[in-house]
Protein backbone atom coordinates (compact mmCIF):
# COMPACT_ATOMS: atom_id res chain seq x y z
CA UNK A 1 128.46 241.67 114.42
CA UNK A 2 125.26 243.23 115.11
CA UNK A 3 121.79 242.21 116.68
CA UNK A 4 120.57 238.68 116.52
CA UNK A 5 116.81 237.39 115.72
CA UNK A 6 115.59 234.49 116.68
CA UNK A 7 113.62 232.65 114.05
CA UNK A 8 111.49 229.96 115.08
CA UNK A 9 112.68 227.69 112.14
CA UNK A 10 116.78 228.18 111.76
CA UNK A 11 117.12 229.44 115.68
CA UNK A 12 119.30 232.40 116.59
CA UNK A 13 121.44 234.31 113.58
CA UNK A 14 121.98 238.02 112.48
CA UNK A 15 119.28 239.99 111.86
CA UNK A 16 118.87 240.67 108.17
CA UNK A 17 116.53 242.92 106.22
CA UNK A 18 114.41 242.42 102.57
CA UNK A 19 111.41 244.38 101.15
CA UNK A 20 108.10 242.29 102.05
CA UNK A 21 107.24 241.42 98.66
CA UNK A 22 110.64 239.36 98.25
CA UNK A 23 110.08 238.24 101.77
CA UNK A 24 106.68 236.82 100.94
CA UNK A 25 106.90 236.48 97.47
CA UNK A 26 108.23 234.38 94.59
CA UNK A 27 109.83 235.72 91.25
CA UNK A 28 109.99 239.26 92.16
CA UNK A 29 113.21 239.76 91.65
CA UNK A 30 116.15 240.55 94.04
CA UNK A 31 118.13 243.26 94.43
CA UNK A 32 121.31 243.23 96.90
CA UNK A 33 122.88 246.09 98.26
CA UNK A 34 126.59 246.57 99.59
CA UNK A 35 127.41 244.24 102.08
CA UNK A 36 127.13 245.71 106.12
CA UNK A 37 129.38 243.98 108.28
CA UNK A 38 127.03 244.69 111.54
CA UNK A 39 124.39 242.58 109.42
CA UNK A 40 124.28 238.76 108.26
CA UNK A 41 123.74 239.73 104.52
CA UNK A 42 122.94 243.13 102.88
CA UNK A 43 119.78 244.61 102.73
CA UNK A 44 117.39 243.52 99.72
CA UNK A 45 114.09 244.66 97.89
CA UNK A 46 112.33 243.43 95.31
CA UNK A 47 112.00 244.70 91.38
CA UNK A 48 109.26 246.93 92.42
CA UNK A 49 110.84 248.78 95.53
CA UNK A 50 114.15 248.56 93.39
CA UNK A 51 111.99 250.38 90.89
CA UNK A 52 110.74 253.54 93.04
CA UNK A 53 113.96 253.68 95.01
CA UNK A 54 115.56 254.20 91.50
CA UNK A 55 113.19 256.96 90.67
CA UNK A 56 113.98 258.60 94.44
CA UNK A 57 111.05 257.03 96.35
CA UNK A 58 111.82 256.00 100.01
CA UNK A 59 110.71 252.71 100.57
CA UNK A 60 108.66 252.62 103.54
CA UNK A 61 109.68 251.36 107.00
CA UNK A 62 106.24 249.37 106.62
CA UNK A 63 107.58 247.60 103.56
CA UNK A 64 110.80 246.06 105.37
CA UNK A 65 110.80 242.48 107.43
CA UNK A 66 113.17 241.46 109.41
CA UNK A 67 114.58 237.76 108.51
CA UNK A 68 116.93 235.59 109.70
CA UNK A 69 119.96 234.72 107.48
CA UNK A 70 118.82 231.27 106.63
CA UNK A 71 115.18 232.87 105.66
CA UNK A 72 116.95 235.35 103.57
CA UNK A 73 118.91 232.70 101.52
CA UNK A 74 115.51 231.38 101.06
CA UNK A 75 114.18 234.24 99.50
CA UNK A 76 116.62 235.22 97.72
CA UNK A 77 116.83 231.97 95.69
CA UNK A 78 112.95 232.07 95.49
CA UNK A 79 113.07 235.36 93.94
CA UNK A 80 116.52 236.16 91.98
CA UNK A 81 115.73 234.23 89.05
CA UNK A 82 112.93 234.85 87.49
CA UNK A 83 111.32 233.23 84.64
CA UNK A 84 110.49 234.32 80.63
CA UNK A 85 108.19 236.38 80.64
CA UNK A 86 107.35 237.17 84.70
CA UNK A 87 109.40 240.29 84.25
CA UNK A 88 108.59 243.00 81.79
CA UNK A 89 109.88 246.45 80.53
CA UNK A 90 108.74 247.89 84.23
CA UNK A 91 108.33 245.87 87.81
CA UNK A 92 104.37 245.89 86.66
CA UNK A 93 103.39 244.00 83.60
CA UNK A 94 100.67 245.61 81.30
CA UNK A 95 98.19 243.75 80.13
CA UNK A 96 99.45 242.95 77.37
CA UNK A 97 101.91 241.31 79.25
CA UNK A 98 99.84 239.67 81.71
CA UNK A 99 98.20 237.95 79.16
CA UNK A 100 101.32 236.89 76.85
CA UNK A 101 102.61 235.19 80.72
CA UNK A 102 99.42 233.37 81.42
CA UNK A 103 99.01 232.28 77.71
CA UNK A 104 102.79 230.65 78.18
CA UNK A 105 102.26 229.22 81.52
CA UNK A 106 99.14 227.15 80.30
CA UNK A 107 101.04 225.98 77.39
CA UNK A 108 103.86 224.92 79.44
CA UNK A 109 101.42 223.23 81.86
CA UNK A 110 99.84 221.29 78.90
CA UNK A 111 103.50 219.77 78.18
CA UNK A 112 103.91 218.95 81.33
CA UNK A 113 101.09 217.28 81.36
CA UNK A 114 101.32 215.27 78.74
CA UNK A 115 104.86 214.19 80.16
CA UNK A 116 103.20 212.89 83.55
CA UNK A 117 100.19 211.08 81.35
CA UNK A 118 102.81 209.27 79.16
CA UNK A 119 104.88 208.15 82.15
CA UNK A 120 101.92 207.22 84.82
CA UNK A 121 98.56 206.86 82.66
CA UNK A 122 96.23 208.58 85.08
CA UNK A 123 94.08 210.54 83.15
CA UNK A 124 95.71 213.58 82.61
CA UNK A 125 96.69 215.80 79.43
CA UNK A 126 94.07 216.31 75.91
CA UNK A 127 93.56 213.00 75.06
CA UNK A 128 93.49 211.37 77.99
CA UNK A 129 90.62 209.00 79.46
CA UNK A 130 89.75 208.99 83.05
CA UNK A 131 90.84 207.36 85.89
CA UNK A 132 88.58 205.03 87.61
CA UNK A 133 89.25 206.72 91.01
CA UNK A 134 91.09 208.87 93.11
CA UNK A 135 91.11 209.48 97.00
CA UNK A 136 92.50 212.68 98.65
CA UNK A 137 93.59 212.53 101.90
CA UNK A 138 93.74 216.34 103.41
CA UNK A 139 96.04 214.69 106.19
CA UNK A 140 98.58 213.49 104.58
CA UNK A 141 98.20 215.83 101.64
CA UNK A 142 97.88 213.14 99.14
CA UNK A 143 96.47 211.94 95.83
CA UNK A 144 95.93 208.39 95.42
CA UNK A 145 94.96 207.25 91.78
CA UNK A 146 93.16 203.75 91.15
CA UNK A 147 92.14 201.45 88.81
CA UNK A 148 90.60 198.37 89.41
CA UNK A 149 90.20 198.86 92.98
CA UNK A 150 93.81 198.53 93.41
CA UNK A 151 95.98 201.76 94.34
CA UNK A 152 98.62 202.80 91.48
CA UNK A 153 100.20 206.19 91.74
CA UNK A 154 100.31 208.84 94.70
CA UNK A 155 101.07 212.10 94.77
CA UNK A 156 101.86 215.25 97.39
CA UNK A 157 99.13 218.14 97.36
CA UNK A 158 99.51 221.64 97.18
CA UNK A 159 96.51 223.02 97.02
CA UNK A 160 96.05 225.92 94.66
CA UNK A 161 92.27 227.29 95.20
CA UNK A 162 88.67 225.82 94.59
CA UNK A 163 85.63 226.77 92.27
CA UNK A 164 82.55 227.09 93.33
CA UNK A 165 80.39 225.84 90.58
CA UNK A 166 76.95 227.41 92.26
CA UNK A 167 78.30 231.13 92.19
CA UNK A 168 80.86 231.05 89.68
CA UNK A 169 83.43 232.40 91.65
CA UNK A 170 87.30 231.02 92.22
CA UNK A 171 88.98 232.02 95.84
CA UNK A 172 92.93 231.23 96.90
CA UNK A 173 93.95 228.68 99.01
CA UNK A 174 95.63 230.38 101.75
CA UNK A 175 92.42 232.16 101.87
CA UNK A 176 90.16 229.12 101.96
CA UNK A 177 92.16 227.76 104.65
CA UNK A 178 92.86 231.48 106.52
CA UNK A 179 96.60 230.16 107.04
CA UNK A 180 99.47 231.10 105.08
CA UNK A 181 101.63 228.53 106.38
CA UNK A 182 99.07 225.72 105.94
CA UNK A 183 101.08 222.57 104.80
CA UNK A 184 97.86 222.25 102.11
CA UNK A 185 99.08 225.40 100.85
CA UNK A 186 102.74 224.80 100.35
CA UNK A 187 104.13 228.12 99.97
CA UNK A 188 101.94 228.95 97.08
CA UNK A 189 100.60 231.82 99.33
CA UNK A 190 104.03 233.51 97.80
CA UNK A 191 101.93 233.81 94.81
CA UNK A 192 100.26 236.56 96.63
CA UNK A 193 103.77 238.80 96.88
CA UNK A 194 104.18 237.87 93.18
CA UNK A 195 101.05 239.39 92.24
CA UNK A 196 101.43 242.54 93.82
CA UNK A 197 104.88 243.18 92.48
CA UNK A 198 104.01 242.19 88.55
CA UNK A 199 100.09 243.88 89.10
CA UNK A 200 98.66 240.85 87.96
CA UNK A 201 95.07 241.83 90.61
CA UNK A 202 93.45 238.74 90.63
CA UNK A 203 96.97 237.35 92.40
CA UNK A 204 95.80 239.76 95.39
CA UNK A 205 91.73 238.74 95.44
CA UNK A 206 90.48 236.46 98.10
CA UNK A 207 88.27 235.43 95.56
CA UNK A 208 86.46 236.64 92.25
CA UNK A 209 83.79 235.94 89.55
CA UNK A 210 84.87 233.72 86.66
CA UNK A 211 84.43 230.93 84.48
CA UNK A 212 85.89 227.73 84.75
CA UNK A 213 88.93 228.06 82.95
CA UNK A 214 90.51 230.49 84.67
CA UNK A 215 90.89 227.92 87.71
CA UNK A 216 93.07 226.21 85.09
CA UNK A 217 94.90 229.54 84.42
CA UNK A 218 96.06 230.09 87.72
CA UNK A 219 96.94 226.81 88.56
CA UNK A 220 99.24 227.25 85.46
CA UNK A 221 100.32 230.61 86.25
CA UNK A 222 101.62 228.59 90.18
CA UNK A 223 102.63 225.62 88.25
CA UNK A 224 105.05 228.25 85.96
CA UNK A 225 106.45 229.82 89.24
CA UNK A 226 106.35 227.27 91.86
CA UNK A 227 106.82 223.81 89.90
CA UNK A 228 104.96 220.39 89.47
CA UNK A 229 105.36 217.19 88.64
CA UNK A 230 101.79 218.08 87.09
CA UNK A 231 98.09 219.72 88.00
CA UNK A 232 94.78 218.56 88.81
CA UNK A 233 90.84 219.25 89.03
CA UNK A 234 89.41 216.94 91.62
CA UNK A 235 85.68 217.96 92.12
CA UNK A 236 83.90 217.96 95.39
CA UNK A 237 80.40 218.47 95.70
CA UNK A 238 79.88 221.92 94.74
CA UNK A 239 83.32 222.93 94.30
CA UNK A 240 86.35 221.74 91.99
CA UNK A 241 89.86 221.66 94.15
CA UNK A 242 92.68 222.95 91.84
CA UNK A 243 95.95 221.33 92.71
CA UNK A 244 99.65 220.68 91.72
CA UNK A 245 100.88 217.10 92.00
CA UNK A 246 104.65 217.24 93.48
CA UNK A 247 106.97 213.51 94.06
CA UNK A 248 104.77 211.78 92.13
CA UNK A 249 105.51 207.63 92.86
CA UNK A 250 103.56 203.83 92.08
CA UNK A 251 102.05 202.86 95.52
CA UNK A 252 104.59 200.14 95.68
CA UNK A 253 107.55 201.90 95.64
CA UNK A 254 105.59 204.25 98.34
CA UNK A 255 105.06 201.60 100.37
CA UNK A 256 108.65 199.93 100.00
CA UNK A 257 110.17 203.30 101.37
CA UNK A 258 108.16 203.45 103.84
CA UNK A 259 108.61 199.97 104.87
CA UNK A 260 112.52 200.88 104.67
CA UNK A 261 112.09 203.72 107.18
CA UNK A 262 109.81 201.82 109.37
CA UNK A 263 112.93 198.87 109.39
């Protein structure tokens, strides 16, 4: 076996390699070559680097990581499958394409939120009427949702991005907070990777003039990729706070489980 890296997560293993954008990325698509047996798993590269190296472009020295095996697993499963629609004719979606993905990811975030309204009456989905209140609590990245003073449903946060109502302008999370790895973020910052693969720009912005609604198309576009048990716009002073709601729970079962690890 060859050289080791140590990975400050999974320890000491065999040093693998993957493109970046797999790497750092989600839905790019994974291609393995033959297995090495001086290396813990074969070398891999996204659609796009597949792509060029298919059309007799070396792939850059720049453009390879180093991983550990257990990281590797991780990106591979982050990246092999990838949904309708994130993958077109070429690595790089047109426009046409762009738009056909985004158009399917907000419908798909729509049903899903309908399917958390039904089950937890919070104020989410079309029809829905708001809820009386909700804290957020940047600490424990949670949602708490109220009504009638009394504490109902909580949620984890992953933070998507915020916009700024004065200037009109959306920016990323793992830019607002300058941290990739923020928990807030929650590995949406593989968005980013996903972006650059598929040429989708606004995926590689820190931030950019809009209107409101395309907040709500990104957040469906990372609810498509990532998952959610559904979305949210929580509005703070001058900005709104996009959001996906994961392990969504009543407060009293909350409370029981903690009381059953606390026992």
């Amino acid at each position: 076996m060859g050289e080791e890296v140590v990975c400050g997560r999974h320890g000491s293993t065999p040093v693998t390699f993957m493109c970046r954008h797999a790497a750092g990325g989600i839905a790019c698509g994974c291609w393995i070559a033959p297995p090495d047996p001086d290396y813990g798993r074969p070398d891999a590269t996204c659609d796009l680097c597949d792509e060029r190296m298919r059309a007799g472009i070396e792939i850059d020295s720049k453009d390879l990581v180093i991983l550990c095996t257990h990281c590797w697993d991780e990106a591979r499963q982050r990246n092999e499958q990838v949904p309708d629609l994130a993958r077109g004719k070429h690595a790089r979606l047109t426009d046409d394409e762009q738009r056909r993905l985004i158009h399917h990811a907000v419908h798909q975030l729509q049903a899903v939120q309908e399917r958390a309204q039904s089950r937890w009456d919070i104020g989410l989905g079309t029809n829905a009427k708001a809820f009386m209140r909700w804290d957020f609590d940047a600490d424990d990245r949670t949602l708490t949702f109220s009504q009638d003073g009394k504490p109902r449903v909580v949620a984890q946060v992953q933070m998507v991005g915020a916009y700024a109502r004065s200037s009109g302008t959306f920016q990323w999370s793992w830019h607002t907070y300058g941290n990739r790895s923020d928990p807030l973020v929650g590995g949406l910052a593989d968005l980013e990777g996903f972006g650059e693969v598929r040429g989708i720009e606004r995926l590689q912005k820190v931030w950019w003039e809009c209107e409101p609604k395309e907040g709500w198309e990104m957040t469906a576009l990372a609810a498509y990729l990532s998952g959610c048990d559904a979305a949210y716009r929580a509005p703070f002073d001058d900005l709104d706070g996009f959001m996906l709601l994961t392990n969504m729970r009543s407060v009293d079962h909350a409370r029981r489980h903690a009381a059953s690890d606390e026992a």
